[in-house]
Every structure is written in C-alpha cells, then in structure tokens.
C-alpha atoms as a PDB file:
ATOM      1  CA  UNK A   1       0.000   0.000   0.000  1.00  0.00           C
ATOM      2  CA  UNK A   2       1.392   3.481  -0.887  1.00  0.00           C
ATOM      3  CA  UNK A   3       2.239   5.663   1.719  1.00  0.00           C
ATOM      4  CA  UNK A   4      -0.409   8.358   0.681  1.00  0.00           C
ATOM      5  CA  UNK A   5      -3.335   5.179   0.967  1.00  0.00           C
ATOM      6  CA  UNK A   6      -1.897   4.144   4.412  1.00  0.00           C
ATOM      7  CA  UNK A   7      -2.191   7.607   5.851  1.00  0.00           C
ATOM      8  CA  UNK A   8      -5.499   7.796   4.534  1.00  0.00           C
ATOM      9  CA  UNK A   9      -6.846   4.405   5.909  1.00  0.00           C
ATOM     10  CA  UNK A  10      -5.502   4.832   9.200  1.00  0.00           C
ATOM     11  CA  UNK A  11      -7.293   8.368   9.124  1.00  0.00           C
ATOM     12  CA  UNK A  12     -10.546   7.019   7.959  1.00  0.00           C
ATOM     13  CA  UNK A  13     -10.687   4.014  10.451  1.00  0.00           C
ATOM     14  CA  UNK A  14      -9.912   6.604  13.079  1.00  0.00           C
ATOM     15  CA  UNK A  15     -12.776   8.642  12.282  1.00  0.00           C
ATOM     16  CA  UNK A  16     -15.345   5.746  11.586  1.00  0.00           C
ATOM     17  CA  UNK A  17     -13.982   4.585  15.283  1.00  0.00           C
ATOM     18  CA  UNK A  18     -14.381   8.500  16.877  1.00  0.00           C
ATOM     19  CA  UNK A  19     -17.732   9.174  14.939  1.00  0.00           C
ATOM     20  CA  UNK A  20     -19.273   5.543  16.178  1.00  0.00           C
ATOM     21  CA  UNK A  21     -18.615   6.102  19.546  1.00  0.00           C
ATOM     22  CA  UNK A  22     -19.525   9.313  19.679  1.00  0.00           C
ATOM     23  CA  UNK A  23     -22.633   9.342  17.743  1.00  0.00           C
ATOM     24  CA  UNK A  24     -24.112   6.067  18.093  1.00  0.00           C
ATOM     25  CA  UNK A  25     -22.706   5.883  22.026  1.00  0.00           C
ATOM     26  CA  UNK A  26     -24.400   8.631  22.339  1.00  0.00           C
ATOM     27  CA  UNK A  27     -27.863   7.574  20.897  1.00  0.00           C
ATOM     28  CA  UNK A  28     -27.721   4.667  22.966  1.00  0.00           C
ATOM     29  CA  UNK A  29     -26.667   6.319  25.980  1.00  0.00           C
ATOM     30  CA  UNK A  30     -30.066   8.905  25.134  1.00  0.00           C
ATOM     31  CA  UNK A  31     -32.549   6.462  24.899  1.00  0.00           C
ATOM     32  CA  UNK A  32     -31.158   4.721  27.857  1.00  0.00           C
ATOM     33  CA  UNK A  33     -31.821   8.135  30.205  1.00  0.00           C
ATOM     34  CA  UNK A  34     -35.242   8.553  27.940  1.00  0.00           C
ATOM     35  CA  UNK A  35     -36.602   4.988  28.381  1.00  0.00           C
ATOM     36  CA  UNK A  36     -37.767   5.560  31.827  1.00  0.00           C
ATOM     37  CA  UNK A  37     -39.890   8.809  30.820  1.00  0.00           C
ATOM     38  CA  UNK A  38     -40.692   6.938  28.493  1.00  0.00           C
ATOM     39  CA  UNK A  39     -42.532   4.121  30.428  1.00  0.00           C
ATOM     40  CA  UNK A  40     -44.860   6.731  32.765  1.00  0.00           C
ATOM     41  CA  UNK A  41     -46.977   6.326  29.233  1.00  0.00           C
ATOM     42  CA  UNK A  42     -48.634   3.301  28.254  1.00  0.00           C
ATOM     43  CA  UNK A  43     -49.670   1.815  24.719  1.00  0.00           C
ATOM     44  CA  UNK A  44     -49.421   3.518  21.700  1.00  0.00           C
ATOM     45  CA  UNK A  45     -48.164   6.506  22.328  1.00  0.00           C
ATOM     46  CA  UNK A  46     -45.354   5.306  24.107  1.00  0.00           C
ATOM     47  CA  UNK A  47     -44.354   2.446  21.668  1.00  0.00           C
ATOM     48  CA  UNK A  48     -44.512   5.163  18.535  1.00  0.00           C
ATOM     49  CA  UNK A  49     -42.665   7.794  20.556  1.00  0.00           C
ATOM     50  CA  UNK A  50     -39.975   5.421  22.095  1.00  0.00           C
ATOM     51  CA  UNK A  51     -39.711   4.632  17.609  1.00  0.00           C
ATOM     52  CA  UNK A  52     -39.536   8.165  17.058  1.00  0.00           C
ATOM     53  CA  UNK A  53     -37.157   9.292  19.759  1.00  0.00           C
ATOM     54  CA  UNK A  54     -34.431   6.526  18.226  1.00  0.00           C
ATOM     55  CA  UNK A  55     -35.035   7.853  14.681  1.00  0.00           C
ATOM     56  CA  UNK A  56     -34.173  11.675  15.551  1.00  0.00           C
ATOM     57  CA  UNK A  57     -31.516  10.486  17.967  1.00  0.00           C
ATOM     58  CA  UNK A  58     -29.943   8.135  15.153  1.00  0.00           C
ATOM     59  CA  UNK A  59     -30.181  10.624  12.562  1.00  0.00           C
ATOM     60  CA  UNK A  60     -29.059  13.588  14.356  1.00  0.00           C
ATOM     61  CA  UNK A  61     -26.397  11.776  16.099  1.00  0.00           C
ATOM     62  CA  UNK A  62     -25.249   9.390  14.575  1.00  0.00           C
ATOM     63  CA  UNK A  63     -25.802  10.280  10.887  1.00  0.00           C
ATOM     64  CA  UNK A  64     -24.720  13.876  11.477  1.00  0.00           C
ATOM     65  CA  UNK A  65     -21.269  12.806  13.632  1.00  0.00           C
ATOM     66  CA  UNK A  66     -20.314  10.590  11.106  1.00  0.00           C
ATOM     67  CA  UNK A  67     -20.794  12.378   8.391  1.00  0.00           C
ATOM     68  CA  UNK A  68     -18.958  14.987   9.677  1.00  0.00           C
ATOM     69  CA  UNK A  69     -15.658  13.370  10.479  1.00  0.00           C
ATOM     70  CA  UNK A  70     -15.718  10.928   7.480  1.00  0.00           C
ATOM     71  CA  UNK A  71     -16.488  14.268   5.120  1.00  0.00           C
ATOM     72  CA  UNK A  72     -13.223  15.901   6.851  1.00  0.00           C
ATOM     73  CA  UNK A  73     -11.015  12.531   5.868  1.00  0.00           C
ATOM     74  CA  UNK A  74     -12.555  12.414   2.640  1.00  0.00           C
ATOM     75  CA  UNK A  75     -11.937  16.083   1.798  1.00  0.00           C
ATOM     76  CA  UNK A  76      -7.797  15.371   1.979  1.00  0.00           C
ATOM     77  CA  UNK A  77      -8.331  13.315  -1.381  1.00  0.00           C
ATOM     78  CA  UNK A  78     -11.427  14.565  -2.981  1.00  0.00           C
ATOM     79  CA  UNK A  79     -10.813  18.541  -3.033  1.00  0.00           C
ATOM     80  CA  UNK A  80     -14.182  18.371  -5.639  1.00  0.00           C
ATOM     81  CA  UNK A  81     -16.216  17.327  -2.547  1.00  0.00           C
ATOM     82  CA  UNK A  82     -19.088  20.266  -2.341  1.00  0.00           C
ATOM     83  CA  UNK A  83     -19.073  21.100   1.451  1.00  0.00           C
ATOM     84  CA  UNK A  84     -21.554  19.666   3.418  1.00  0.00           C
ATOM     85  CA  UNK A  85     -22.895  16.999   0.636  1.00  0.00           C
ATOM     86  CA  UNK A  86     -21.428  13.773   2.472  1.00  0.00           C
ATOM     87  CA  UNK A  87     -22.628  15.329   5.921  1.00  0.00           C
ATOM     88  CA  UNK A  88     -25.990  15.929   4.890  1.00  0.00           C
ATOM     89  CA  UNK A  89     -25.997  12.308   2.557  1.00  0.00           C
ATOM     90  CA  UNK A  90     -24.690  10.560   5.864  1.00  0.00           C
ATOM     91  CA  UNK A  91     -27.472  11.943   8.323  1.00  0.00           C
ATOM     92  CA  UNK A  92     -30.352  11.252   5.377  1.00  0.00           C
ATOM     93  CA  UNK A  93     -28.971   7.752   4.934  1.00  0.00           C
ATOM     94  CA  UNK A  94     -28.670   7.115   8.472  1.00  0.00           C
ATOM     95  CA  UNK A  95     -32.313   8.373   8.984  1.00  0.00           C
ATOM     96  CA  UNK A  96     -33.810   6.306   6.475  1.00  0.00           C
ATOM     97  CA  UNK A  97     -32.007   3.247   7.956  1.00  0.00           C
ATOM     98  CA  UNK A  98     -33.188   4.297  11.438  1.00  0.00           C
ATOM     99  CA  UNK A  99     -36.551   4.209  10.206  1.00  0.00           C
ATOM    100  CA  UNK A 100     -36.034   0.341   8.625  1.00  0.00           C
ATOM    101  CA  UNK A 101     -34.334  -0.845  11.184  1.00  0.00           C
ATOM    102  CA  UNK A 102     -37.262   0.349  13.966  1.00  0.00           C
ATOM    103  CA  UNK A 103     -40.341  -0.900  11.912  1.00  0.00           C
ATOM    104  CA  UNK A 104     -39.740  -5.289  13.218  1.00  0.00           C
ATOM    105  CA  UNK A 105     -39.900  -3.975  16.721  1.00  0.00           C
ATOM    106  CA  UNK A 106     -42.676  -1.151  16.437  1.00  0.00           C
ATOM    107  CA  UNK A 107     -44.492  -3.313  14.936  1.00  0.00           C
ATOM    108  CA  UNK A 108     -43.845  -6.544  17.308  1.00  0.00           C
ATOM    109  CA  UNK A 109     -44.790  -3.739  19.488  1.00  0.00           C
ATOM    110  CA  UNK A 110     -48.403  -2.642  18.852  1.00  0.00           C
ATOM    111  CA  UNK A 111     -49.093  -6.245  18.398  1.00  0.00           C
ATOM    112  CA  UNK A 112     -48.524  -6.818  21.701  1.00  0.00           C
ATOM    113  CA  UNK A 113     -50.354  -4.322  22.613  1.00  0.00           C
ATOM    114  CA  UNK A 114     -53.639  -4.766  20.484  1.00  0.00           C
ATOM    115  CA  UNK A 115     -53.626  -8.255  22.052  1.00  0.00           C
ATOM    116  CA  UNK A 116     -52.243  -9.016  25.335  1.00  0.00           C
ATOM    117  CA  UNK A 117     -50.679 -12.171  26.464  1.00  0.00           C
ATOM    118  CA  UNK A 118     -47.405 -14.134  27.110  1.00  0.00           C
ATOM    119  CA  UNK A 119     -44.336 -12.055  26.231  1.00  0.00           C
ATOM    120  CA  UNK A 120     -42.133 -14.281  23.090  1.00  0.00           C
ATOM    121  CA  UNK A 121     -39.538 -16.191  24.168  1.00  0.00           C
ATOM    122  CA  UNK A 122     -36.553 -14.757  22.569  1.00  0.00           C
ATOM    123  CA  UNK A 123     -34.294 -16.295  20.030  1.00  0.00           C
ATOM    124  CA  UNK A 124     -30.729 -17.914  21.270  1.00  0.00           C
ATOM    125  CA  UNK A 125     -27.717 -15.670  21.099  1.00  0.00           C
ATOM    126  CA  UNK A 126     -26.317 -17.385  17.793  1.00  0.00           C
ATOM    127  CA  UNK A 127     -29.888 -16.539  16.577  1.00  0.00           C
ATOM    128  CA  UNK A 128     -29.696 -12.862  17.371  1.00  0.00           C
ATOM    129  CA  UNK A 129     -26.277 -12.352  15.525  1.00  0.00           C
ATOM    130  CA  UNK A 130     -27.070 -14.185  12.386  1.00  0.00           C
ATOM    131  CA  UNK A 131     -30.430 -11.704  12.294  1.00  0.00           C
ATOM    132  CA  UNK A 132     -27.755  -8.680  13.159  1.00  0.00           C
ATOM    133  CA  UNK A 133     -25.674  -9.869  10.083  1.00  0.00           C
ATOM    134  CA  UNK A 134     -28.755  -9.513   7.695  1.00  0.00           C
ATOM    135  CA  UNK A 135     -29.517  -6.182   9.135  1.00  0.00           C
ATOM    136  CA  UNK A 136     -26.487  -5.394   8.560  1.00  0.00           C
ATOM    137  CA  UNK A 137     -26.638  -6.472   4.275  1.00  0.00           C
ATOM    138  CA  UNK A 138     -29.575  -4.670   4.530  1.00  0.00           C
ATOM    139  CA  UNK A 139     -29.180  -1.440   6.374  1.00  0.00           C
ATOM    140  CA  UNK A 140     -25.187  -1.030   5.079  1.00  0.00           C
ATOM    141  CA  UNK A 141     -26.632  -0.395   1.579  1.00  0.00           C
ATOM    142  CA  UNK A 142     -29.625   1.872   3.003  1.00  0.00           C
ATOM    143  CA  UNK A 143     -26.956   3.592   5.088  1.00  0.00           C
ATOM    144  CA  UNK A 144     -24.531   4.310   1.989  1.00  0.00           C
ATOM    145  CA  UNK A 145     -27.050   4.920  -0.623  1.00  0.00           C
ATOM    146  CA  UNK A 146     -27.374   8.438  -0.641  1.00  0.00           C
ATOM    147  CA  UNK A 147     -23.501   8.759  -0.052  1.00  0.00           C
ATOM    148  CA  UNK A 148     -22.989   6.901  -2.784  1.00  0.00           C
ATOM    149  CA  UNK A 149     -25.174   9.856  -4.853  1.00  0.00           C
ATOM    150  CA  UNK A 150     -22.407  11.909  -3.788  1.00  0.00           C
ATOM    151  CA  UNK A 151     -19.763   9.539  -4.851  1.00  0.00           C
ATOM    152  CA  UNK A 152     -21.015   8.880  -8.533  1.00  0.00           C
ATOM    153  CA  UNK A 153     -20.477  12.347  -9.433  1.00  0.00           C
ATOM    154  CA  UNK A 154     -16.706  12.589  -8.774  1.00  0.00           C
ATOM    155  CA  UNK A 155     -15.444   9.035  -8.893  1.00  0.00           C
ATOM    156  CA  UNK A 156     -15.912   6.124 -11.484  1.00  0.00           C
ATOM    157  CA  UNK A 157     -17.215   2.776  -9.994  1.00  0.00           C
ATOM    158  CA  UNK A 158     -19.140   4.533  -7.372  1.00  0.00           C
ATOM    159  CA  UNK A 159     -21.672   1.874  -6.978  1.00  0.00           C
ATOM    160  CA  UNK A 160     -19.023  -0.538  -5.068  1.00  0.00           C
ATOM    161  CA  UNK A 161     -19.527   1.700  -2.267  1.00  0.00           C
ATOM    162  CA  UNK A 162     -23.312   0.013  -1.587  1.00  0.00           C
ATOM    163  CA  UNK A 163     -21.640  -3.376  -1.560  1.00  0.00           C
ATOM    164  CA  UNK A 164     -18.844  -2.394   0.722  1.00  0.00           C
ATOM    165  CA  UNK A 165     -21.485  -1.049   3.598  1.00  0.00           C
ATOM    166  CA  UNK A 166     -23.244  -4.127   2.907  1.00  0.00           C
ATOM    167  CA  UNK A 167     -20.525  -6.135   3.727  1.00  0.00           C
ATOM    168  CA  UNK A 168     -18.614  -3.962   6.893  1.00  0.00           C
ATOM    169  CA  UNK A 169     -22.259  -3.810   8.905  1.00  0.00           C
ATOM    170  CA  UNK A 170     -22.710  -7.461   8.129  1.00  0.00           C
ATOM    171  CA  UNK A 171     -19.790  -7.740  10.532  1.00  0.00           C
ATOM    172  CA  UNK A 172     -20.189  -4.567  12.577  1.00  0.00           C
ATOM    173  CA  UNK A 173     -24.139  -5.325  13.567  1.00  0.00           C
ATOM    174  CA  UNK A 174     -23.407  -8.400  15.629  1.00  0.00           C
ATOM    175  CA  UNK A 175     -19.960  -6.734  17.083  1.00  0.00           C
ATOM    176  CA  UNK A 176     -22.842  -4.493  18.150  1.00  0.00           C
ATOM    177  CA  UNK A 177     -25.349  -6.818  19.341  1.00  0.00           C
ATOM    178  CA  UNK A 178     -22.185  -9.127  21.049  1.00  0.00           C
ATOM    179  CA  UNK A 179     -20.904  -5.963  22.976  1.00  0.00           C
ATOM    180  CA  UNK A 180     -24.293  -5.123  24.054  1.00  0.00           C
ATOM    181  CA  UNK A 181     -24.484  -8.446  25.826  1.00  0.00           C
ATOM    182  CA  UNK A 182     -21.355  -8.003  27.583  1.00  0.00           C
ATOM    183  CA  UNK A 183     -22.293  -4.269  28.987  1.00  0.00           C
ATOM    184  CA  UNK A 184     -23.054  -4.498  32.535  1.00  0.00           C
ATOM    185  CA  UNK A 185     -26.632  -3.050  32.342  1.00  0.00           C
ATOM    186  CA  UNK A 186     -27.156  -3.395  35.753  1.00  0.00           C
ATOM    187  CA  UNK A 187     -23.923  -1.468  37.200  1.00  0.00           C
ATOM    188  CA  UNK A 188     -23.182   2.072  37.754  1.00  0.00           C
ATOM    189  CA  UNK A 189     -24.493   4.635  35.084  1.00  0.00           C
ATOM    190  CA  UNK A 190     -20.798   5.931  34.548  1.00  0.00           C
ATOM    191  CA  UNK A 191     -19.631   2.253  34.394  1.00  0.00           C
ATOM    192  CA  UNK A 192     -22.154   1.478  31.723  1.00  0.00           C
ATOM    193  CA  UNK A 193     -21.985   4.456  29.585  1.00  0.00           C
ATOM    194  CA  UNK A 194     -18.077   3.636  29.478  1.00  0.00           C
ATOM    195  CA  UNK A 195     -18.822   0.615  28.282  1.00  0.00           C
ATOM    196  CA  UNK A 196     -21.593   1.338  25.874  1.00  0.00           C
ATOM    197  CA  UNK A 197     -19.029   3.823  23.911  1.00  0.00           C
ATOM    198  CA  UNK A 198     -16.106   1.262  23.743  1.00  0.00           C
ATOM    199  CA  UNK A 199     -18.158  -1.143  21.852  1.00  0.00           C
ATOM    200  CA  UNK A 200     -19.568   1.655  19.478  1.00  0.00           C
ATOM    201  CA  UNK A 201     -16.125   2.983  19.144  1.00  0.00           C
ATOM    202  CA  UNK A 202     -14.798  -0.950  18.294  1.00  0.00           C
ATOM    203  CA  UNK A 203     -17.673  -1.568  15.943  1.00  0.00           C
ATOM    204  CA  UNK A 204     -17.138   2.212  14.056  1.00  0.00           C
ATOM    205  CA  UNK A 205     -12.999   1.133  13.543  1.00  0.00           C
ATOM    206  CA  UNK A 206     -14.352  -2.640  12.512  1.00  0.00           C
ATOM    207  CA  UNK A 207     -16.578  -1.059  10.048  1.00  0.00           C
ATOM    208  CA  UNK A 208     -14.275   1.963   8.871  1.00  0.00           C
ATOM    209  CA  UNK A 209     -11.007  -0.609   8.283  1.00  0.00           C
ATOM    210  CA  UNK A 210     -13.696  -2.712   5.847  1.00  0.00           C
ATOM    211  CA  UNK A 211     -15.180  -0.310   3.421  1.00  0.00           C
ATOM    212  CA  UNK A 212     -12.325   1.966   3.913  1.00  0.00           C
ATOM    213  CA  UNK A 213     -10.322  -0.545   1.763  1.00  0.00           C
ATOM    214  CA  UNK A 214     -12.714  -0.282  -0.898  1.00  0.00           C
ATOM    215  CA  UNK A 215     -12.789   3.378  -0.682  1.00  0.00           C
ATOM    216  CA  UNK A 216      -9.336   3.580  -1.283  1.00  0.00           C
ATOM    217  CA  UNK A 217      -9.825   1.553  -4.309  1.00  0.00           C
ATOM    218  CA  UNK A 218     -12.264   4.014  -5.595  1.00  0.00           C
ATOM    219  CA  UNK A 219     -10.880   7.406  -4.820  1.00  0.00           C
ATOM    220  CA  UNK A 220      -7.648   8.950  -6.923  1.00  0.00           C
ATOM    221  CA  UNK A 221      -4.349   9.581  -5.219  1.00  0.00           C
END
C-alpha cells in the first residue's frame, strides 16, 4: 500500500472509530436516560414515541457525527467534494435506515399491545447475531445509498460503495449486538456508559477498516 493510501486508511478508520462512539454511544446512551420517561406512558403513544425518539436520535447523532468526520477525511483526497454533501448524505442515509431498522420492533410492538398475552420467548444468542448480520446487508446499503449519490459524481465505480457497507455492517451489527451483551446493564451509570461507547467505538474502527479498503480503491491519489 502506498504511503499516501496508508495515511489515509488509518485516518478514515480513526474517524469511523471517533464518529461511532460518539454518535451512536451517544444515541444509545439517550434512549437509555429517555426509556424511563418513556414508560410513565402506556400503549401507543409510548411504543410510537420510544420509535420516534431513536429515529431523531440516530439521525441527528449518529448520521450527522459521522458524516462529519468521514467528510473531513474524505476532503484530503477529494478537493471536488461540495461542502456539506457527504454530511448531509450521511445523516439522510442514516435516517432512512433508522426508520427500517425500527419498523420489526414497532411493529412486534403494537401487536402486543392490540392483544395481550405471554411475552415471546426470545431467540438464542447465535440466533440474534445471524439476524444482526442480515440487518447489517440490509441497512449497510440503506446507510450508503445516498452517499454513494455523492460519490457517482466525482469518482468512477461509485456503486461498489453500496456493496462495501453491505458487507462492513454485516460484521459490525453483531460486534454491536455481542458488545451489548457483555455491557453491565445493571452497574453504575458511569460504568455502563463507558462501556456502551467502547463497543460503538470498536464496531465504528471494525466497520471503517472494511469499506475503507474499498474506498481507497475508488478514490484517486
């Protein structure tokens, strides 16, 4: 790899790793202080706003974060880049996967609701993950689709960018769902919120160090 392309990667998987932790952390962290408001309010409205709440959350933190610090990376070898087009792609892309990725359990949700009874016992962990890696194939694409409308215009082959999220948050959504099961929910709230950001910070640098190779494959030196 070329000393210009190593610079770059390490740069990128530092900012995937920053933006993660920061941004998604910090949704999770959010909803965590939220949830409890939250439950003072029954049915509906508290199933649709608990939805709603992770949507905003996810796009303004998340989407917004990351699109920042990948745009400000991205800028060092694409001087074309209009200003502000990845950051705004990044937060619409993560909305619209927000959205997605909340409809299963809203919907679970109301059900539930509308008819009252046993709770579902819940899949095995093995289970869980191989569900997080198709949300993953799924969302990655949703999550880099309008980025890669920002991509076609200045680089050729743009459209491997869709397959590369597809394949990094096939890995990084059960990194997520496996660190999740390892925070110690019931601990101190510092304790936890520590924890909550290292795995969001681990799964940003996973994901940034596997469609950051692709990337650099895409974009000229």
């Amino acid at each position: 790899m070329h000393s210009n392309d190593t610079g770059f990667y390490r740069r990128w998987i530092v900012a995937n790793g920053q933006a993660e932790a920061a941004g998604l952390g910090t949704t999770f962290v959010a909803g965590r202080l939220i949830a409890p408001h939250l439950d003072q309010v029954t049915g509906v409205a508290a199933i649709l706003g608990g939805a709603l709440a992770a949507i905003l959350l996810g796009t303004l933190l998340e989407g917004v974060l990351v699109g920042v610090l990948q745009e400000r990376v991205l800028r060092q070898r694409l001087q074309g880049l209009r200003r502000g087009a990845w950051i705004l792609a990044t937060a619409a892309g993560a909305g619209l996967a927000w959205l997605l990725g909340m409809v299963p359990s809203t919907v679970m949700a109301l059900v539930s609701t509308a008819s009252p009874g046993p709770a579902p016992e819940e899949p095995g962990a093995l289970v869980q993950y191989g569900l997080a890696m198709g949300l993953g194939l799924v969302a990655g694409p949703i999550l880099g689709l309008a980025q890669w409308t920002v991509l076609r215009g200045v680089v050729p082959g743009a459209g491997r960018w869709l397959w590369a999220n597809a394949l990094a948050w096939a890995v990084g959504m059960p990194v997520i769902f496996m660190g999740m099961d390892v925070v110690p929910w019931g601990g101190p709230f510092v304790l936890v919120t520590l924890a909550v950001y290292l795995v969001c910070g681990v799964t940003g640098v996973i994901v940034g160090a596997i469609h950051g190779r692709v990337l650099l494959r895409l974009l000229p030196r």
